[in-house]
C-alpha atoms as a PDB file:
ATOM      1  CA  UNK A   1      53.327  -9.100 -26.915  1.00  0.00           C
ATOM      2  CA  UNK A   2      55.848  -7.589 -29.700  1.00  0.00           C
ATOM      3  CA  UNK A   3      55.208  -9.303 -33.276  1.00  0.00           C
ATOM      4  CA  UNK A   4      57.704  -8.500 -35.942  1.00  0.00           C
ATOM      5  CA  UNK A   5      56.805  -8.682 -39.845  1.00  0.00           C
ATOM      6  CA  UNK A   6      59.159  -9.239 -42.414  1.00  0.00           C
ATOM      7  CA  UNK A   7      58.067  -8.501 -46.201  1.00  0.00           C
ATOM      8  CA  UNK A   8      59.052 -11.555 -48.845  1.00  0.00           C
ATOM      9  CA  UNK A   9      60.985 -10.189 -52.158  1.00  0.00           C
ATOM     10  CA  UNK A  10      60.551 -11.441 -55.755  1.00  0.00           C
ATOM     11  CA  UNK A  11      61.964 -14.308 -56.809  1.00  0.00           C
ATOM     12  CA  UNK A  12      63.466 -12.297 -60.477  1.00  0.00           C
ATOM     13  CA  UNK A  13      64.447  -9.339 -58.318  1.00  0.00           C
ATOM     14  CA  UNK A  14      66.840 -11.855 -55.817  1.00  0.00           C
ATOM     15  CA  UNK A  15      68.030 -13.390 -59.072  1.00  0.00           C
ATOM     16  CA  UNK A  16      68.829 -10.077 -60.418  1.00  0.00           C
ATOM     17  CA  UNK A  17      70.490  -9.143 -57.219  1.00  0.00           C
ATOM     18  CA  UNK A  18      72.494 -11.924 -56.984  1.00  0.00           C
ATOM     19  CA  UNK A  19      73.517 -11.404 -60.385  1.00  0.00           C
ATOM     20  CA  UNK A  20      74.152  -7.865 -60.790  1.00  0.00           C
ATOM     21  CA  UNK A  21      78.153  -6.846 -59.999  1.00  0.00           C
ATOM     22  CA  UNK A  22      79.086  -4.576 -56.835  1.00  0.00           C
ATOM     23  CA  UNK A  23      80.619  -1.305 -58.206  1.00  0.00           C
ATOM     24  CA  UNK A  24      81.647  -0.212 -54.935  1.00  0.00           C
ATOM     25  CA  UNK A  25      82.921  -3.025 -53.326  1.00  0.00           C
ATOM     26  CA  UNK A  26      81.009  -5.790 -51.303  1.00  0.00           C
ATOM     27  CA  UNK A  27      81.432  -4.000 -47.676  1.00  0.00           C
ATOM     28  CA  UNK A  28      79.624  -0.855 -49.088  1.00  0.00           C
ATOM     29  CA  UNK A  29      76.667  -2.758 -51.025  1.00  0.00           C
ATOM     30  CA  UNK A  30      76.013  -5.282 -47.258  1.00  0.00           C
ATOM     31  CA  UNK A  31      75.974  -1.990 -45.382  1.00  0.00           C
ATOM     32  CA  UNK A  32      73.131  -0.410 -47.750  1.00  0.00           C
ATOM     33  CA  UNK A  33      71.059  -3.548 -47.663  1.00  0.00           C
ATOM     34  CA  UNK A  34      71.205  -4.127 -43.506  1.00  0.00           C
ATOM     35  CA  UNK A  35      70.461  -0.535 -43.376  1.00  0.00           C
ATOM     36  CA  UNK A  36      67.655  -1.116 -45.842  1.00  0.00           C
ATOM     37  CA  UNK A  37      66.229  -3.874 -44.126  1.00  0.00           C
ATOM     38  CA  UNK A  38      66.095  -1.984 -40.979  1.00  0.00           C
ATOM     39  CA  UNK A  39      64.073   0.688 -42.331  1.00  0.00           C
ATOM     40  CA  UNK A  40      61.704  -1.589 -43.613  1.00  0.00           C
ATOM     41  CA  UNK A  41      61.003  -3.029 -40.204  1.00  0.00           C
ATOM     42  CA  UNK A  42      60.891   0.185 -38.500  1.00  0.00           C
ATOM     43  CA  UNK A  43      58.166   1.563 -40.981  1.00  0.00           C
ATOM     44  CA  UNK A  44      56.461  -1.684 -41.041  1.00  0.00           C
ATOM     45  CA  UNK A  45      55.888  -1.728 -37.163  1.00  0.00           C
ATOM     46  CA  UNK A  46      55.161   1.759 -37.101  1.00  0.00           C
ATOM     47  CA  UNK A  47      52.087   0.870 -39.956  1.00  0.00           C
ATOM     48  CA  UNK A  48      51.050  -2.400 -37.950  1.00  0.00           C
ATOM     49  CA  UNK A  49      50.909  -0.454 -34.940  1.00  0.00           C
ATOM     50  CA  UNK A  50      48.751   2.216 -35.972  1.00  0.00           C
ATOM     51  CA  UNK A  51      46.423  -0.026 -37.827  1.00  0.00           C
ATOM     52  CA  UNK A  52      46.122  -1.983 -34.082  1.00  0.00           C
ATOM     53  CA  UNK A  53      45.336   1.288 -32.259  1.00  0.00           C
ATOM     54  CA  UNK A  54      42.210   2.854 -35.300  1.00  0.00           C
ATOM     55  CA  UNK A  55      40.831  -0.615 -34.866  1.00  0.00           C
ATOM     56  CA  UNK A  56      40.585  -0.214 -31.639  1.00  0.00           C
ATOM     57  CA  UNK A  57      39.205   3.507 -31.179  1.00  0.00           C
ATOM     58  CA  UNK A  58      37.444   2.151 -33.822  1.00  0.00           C
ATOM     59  CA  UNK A  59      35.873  -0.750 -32.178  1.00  0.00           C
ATOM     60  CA  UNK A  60      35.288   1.539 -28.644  1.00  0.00           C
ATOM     61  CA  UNK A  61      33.120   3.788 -30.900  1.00  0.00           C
ATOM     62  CA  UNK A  62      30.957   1.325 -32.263  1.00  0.00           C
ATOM     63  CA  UNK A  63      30.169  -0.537 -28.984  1.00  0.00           C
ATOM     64  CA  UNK A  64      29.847   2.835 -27.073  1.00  0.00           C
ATOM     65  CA  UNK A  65      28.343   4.989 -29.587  1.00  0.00           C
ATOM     66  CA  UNK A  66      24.455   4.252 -27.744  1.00  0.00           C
ATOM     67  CA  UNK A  67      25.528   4.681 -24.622  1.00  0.00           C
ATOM     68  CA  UNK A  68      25.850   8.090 -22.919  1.00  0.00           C
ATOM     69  CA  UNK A  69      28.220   8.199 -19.414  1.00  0.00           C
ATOM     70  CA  UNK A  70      28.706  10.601 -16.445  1.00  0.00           C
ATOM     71  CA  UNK A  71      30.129  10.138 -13.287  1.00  0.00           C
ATOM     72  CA  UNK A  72      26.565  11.462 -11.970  1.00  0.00           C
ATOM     73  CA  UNK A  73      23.439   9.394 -11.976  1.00  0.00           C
ATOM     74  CA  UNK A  74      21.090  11.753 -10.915  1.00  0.00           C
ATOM     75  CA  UNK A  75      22.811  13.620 -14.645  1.00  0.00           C
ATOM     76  CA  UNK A  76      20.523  11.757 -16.683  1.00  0.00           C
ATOM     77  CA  UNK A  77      18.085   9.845 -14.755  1.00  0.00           C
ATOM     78  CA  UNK A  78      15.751   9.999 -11.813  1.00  0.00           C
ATOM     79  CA  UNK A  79      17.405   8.559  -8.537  1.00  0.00           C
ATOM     80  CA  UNK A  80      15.094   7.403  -6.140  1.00  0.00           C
ATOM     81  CA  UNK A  81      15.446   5.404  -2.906  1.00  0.00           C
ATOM     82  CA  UNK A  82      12.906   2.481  -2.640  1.00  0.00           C
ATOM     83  CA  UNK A  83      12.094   2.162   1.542  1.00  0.00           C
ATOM     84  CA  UNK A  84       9.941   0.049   3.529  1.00  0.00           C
ATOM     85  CA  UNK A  85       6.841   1.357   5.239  1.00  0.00           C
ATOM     86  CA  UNK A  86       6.580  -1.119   7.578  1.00  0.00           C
ATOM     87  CA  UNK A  87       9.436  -2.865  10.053  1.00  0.00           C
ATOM     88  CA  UNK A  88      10.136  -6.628   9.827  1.00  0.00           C
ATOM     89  CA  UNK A  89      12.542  -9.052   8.376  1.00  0.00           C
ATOM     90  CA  UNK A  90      13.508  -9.432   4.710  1.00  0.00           C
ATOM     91  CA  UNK A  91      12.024 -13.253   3.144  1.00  0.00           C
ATOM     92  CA  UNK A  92      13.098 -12.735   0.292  1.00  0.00           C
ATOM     93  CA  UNK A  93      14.924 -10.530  -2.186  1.00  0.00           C
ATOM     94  CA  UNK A  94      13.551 -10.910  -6.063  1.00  0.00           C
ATOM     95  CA  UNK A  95      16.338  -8.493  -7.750  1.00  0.00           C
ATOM     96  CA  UNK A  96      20.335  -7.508  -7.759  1.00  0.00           C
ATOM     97  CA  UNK A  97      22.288  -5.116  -8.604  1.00  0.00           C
ATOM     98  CA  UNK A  98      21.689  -4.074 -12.492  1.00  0.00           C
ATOM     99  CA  UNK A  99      18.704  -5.580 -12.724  1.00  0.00           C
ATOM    100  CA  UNK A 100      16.962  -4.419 -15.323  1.00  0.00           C
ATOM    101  CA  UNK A 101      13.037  -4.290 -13.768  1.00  0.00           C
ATOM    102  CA  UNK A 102       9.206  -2.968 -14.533  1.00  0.00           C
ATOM    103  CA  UNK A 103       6.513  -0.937 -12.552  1.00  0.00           C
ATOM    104  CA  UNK A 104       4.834  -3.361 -10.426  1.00  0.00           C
ATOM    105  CA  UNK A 105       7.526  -6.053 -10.312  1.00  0.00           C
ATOM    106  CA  UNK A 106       7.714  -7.682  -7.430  1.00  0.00           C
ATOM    107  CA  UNK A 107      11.255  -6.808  -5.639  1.00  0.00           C
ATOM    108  CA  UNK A 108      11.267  -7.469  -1.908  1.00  0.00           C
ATOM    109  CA  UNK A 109       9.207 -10.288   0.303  1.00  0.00           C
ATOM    110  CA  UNK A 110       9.294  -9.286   3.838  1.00  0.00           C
ATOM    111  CA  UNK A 111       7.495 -11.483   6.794  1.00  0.00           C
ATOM    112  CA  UNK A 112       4.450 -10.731   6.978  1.00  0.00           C
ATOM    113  CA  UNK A 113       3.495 -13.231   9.852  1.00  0.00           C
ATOM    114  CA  UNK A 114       2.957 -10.304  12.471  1.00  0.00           C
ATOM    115  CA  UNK A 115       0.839  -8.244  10.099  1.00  0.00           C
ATOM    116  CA  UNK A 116      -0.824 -11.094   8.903  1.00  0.00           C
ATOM    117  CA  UNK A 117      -1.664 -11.954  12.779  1.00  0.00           C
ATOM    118  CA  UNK A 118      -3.180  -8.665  13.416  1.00  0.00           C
ATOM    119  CA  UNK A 119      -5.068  -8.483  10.691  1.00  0.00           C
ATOM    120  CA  UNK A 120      -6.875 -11.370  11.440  1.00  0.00           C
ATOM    121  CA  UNK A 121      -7.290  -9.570  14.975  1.00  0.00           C
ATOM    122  CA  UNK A 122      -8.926  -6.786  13.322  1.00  0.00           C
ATOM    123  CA  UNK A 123     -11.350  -8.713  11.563  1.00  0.00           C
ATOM    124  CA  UNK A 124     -12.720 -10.803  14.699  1.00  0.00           C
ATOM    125  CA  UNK A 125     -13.243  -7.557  16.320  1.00  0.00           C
ATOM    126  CA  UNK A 126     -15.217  -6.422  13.840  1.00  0.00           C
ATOM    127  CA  UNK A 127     -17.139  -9.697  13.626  1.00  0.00           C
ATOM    128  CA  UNK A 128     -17.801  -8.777  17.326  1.00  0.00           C
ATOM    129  CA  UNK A 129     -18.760  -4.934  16.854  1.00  0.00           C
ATOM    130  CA  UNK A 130     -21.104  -6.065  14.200  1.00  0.00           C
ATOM    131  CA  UNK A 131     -22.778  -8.419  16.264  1.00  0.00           C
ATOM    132  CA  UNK A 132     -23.591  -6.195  18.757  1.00  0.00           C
ATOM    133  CA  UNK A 133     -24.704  -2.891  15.773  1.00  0.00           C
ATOM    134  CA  UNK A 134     -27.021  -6.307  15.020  1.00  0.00           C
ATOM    135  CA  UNK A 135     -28.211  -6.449  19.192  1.00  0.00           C
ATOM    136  CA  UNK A 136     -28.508  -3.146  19.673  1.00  0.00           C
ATOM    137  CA  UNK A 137     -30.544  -2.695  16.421  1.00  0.00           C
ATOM    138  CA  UNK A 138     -33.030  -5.246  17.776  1.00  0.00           C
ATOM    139  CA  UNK A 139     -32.821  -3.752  20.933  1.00  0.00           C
ATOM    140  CA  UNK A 140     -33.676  -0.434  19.519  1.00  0.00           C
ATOM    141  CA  UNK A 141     -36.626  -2.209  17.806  1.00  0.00           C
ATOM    142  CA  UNK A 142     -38.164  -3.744  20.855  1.00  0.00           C
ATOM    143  CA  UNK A 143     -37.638  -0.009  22.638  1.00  0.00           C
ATOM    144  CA  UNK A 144     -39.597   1.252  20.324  1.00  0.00           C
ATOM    145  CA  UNK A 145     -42.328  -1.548  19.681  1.00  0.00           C
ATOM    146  CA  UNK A 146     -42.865  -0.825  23.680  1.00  0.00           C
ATOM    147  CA  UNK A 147     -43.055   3.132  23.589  1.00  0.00           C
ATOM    148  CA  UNK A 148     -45.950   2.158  20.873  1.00  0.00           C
ATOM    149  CA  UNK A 149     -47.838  -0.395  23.505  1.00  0.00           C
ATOM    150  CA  UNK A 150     -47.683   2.182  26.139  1.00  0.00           C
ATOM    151  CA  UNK A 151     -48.426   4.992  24.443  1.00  0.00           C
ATOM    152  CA  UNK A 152     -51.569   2.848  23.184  1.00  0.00           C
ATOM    153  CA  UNK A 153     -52.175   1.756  26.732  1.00  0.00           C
ATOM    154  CA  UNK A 154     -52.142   5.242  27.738  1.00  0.00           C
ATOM    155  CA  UNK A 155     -55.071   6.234  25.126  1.00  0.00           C
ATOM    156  CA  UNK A 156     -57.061   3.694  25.910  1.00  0.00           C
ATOM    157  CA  UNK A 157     -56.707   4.344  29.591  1.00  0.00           C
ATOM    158  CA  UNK A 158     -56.980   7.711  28.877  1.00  0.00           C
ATOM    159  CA  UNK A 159     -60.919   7.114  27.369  1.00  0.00           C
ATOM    160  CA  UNK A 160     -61.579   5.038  29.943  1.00  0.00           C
ATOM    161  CA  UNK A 161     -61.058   8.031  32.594  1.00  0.00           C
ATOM    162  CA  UNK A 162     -63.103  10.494  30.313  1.00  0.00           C
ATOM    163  CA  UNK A 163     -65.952   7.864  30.472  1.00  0.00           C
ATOM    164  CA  UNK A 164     -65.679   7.421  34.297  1.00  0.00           C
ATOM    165  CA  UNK A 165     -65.580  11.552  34.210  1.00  0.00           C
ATOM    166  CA  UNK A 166     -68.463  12.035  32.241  1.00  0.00           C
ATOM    167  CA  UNK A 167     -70.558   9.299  34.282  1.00  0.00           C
ATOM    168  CA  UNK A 168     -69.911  10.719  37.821  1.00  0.00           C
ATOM    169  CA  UNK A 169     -70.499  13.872  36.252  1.00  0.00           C
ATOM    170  CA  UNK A 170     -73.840  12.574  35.620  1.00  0.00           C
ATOM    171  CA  UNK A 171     -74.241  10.910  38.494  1.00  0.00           C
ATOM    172  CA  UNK A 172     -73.682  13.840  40.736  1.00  0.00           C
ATOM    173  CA  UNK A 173     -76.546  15.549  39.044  1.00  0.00           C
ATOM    174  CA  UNK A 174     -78.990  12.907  39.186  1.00  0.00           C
ATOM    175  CA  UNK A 175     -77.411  12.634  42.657  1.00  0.00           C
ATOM    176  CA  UNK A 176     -78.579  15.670  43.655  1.00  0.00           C
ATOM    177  CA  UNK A 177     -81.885  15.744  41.771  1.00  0.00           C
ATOM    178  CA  UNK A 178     -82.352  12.608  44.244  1.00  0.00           C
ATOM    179  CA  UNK A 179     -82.683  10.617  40.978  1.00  0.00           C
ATOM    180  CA  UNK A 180     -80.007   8.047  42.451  1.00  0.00           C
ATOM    181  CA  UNK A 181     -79.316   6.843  45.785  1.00  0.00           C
ATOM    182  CA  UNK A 182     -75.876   7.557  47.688  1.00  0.00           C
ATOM    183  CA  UNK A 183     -73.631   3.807  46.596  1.00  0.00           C
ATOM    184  CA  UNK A 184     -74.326   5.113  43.224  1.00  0.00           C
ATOM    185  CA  UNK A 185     -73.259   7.947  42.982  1.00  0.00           C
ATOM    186  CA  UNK A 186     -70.061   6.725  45.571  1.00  0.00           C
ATOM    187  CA  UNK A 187     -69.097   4.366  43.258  1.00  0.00           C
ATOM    188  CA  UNK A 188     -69.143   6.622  39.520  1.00  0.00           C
ATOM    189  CA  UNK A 189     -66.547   8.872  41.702  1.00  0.00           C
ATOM    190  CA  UNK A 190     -64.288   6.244  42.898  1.00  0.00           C
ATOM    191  CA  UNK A 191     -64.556   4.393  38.845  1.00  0.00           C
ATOM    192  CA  UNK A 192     -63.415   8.277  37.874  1.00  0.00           C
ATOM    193  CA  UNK A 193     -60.329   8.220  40.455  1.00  0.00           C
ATOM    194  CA  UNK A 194     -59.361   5.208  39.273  1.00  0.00           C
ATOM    195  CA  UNK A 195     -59.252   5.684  35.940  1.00  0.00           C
ATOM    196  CA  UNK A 196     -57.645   9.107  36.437  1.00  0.00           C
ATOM    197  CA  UNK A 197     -55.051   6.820  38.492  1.00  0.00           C
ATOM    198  CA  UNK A 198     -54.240   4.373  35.656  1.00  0.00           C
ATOM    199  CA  UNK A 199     -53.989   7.633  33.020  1.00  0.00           C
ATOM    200  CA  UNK A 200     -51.425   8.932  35.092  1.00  0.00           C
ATOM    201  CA  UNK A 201     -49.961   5.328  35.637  1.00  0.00           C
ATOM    202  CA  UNK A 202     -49.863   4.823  32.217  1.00  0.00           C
ATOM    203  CA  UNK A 203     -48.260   7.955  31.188  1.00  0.00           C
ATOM    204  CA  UNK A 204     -45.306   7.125  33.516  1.00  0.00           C
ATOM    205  CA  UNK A 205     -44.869   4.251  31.684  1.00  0.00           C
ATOM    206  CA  UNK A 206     -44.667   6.216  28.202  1.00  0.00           C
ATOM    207  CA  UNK A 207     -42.288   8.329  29.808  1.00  0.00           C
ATOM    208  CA  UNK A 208     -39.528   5.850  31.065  1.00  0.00           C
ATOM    209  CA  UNK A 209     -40.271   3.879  27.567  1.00  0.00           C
ATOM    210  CA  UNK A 210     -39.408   7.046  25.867  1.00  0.00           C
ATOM    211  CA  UNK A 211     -36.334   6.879  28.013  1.00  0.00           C
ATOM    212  CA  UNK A 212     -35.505   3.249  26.991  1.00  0.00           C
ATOM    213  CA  UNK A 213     -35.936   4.548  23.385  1.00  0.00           C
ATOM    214  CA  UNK A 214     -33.224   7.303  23.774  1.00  0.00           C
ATOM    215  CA  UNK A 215     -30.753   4.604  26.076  1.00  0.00           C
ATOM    216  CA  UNK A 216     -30.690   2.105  23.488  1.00  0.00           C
ATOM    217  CA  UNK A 217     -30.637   4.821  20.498  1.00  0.00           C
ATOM    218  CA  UNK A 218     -27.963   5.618  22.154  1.00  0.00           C
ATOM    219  CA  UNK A 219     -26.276   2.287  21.884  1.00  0.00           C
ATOM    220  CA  UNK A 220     -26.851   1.829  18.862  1.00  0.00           C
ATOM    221  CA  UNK A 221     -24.980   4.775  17.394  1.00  0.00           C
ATOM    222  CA  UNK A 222     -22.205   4.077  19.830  1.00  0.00           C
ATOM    223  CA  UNK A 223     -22.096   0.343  18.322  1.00  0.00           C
ATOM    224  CA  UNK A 224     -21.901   1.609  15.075  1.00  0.00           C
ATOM    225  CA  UNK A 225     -19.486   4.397  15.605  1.00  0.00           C
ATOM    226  CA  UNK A 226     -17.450   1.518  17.027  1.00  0.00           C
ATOM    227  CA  UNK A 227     -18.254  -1.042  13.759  1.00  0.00           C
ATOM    228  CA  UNK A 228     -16.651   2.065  11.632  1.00  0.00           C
ATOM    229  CA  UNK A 229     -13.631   2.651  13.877  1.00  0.00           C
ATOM    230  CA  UNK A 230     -13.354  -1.011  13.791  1.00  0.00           C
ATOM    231  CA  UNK A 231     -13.917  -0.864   9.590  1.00  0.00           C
ATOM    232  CA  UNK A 232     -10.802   1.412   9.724  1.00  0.00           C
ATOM    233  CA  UNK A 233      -8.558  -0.845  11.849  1.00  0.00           C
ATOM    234  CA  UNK A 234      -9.256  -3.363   9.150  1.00  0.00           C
ATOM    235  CA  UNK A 235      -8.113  -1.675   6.392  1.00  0.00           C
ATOM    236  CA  UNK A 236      -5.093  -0.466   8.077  1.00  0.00           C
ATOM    237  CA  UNK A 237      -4.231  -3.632   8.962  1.00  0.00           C
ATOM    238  CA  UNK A 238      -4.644  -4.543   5.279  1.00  0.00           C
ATOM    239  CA  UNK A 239      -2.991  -1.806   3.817  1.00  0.00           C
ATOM    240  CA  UNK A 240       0.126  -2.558   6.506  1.00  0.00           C
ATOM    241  CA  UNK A 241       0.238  -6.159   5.221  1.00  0.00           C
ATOM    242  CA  UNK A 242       0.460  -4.894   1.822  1.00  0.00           C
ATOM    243  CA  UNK A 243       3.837  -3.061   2.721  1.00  0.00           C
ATOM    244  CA  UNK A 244       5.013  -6.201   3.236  1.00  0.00           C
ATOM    245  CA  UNK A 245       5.318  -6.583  -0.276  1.00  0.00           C
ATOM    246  CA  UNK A 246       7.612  -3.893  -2.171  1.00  0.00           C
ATOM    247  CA  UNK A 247       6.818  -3.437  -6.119  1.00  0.00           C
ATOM    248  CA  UNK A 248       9.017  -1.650  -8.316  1.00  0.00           C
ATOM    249  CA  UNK A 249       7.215   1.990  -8.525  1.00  0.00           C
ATOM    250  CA  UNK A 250       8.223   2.739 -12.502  1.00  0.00           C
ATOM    251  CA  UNK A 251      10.660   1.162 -15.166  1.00  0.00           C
ATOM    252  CA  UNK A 252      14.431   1.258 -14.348  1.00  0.00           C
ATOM    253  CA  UNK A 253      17.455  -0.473 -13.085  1.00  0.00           C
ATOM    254  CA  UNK A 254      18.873  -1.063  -9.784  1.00  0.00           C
ATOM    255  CA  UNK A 255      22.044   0.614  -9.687  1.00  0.00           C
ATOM    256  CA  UNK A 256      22.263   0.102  -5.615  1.00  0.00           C
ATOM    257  CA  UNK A 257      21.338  -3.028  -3.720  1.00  0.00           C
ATOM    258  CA  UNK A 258      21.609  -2.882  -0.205  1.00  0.00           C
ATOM    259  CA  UNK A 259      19.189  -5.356   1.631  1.00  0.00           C
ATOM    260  CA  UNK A 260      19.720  -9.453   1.986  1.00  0.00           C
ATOM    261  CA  UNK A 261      17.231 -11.902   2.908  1.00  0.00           C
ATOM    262  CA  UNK A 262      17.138 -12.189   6.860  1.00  0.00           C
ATOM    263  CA  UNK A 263      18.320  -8.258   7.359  1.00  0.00           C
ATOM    264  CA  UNK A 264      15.870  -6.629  10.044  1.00  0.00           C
ATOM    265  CA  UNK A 265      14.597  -3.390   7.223  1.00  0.00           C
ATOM    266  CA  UNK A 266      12.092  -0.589   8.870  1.00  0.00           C
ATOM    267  CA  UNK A 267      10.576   2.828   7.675  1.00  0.00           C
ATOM    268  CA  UNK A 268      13.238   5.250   6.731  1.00  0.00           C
ATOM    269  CA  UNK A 269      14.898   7.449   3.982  1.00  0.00           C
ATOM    270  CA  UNK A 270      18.565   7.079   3.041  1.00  0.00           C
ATOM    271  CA  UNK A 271      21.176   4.462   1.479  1.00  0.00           C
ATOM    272  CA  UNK A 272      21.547   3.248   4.216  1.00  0.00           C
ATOM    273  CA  UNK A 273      18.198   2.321   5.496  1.00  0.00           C
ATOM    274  CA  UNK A 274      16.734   1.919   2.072  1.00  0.00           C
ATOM    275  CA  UNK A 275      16.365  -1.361   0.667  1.00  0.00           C
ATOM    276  CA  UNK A 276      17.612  -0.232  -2.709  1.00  0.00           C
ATOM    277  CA  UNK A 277      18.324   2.558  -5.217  1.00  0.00           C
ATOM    278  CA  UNK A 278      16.216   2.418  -8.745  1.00  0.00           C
ATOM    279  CA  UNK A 279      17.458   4.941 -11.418  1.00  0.00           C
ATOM    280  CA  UNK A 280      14.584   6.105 -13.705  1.00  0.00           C
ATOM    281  CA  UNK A 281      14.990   6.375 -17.613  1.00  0.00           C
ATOM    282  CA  UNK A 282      15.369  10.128 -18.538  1.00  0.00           C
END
């Protein structure tokens, strides 16, 4: 769009005009004036023009004086890709491009159903592995409650057979001293045999309850070996339902988006398996 501007005379001077005489003849003075007048629009336009194009260098430098540009991003700012850790379908998308976010913001919602499902899986086997660290812990108890009752039963069988000993070695003397007859001295040997029998019975039995001792000690550091491993599956399971949910890592703006609610999104680096680029303030 052209606009042309015309300047407005005096009134005296058109008066004065009007009135003065033409020395050279009127075809001379109509000449100078059109040739006047054309003058005075050139230079006018010329002035309007100029005045159009400082007010608008002007104008650029006042909106773009606080803002610095580059045709690099990574010039003046930290680029880095934002990816998923874990694979699964996009819920929902919290940002766009531009958007202006902080560290921590929530950006990306992904469905967490299937992570959410094995958690839960982890947990009951836990339950389960704890329940039995619990059994074998009382079975470990009752091992070792019974090595105590045998190993008592085998002291007190023990002084019974060094009683029976020390009577038929008695006996035998008196025995042959003719002091006692023949059934008693027959019967302090066979109340020494078997008392000697039950020691040795009895230590058997301290043995395999030592045995049962080590079996279910055994157990019970496999159970809870098991309730740790079992700890850890937990907290992966956790920590991979927590990927589910992407935060923005620092201040910035999203100068890339590149994921949509209902896009399939799994562990990777690159535009074009990230789910968005987030330039860092310098």
């Amino acid at each position: 769009m052209s606009t042309t501007l015309t300047p407005a005379l005096p009134a005296d001077l058109k008066t004065a005009n009007q009135d003065r005489p033409d020395p050279g003849g009127g075809a001379a003075t109509s000449s100078r004036k059109r040739g006047s007048k054309r003058f005075g629009r050139r230079t006018i336009l010329f002035v309007a023009s100029g005045l159009l194009i400082l007010a608008a260098a002007a104008y650029w430098f006042i909106g773009a004086a606080g803002y610095e540009t580059t045709d690099d991003a990574t010039v003046e700012a930290h680029v880095i890709q934002v990816n998923p850790k874990v694979s699964a379908h996009v819920k929902t998308v919290h940002f766009d491009d531009n958007y202006q976010v902080k560290r921590g913001e929530l950006l990306v919602e992904l469905d967490a159903r299937d992570y959410e499902v094995a958690l839960a899986s982890a947990v009951a086997n836990l339950a389960s592995l704890r329940s039995k660290l619990t059994e074998s812990q009382a079975q470990q108890n009752v091992a070792q409650a019974g090595l105590g009752q045998t190993k008592a039963d085998l002291a007190s069988a023990q002084a019974t057979a060094d009683n029976a000993q020390s009577d038929f070695n008695r006996n035998e003397q008196l025995y042959k001293t003719h002091v006692i007859d023949r059934r008693e001295y027959d019967g302090s040997a066979a109340q020494a045999k078997s008392t000697a029998a039950a020691v040795e019975s009895a230590s058997k039995k301290v043995t395999s309850q030592e045995a049962q001792v080590r079996l279910v000690s055994a157990q019970y550091v496999t159970a809870s070996a098991d309730e740790k491993q079992a700890e850890t599956q937990v907290q992966q399971a956790e920590l991979q339902l927590s990927y589910t949910r992407i935060f923005a890592p620092f201040d910035g703006r999203v100068t890339k988006k590149s994921v949509e609610p209902g896009n399939y999104v799994q562990p990777g680096a690159g535009s074009k398996k990230g789910v968005l680029t987030t330039a860092e303030p310098p």
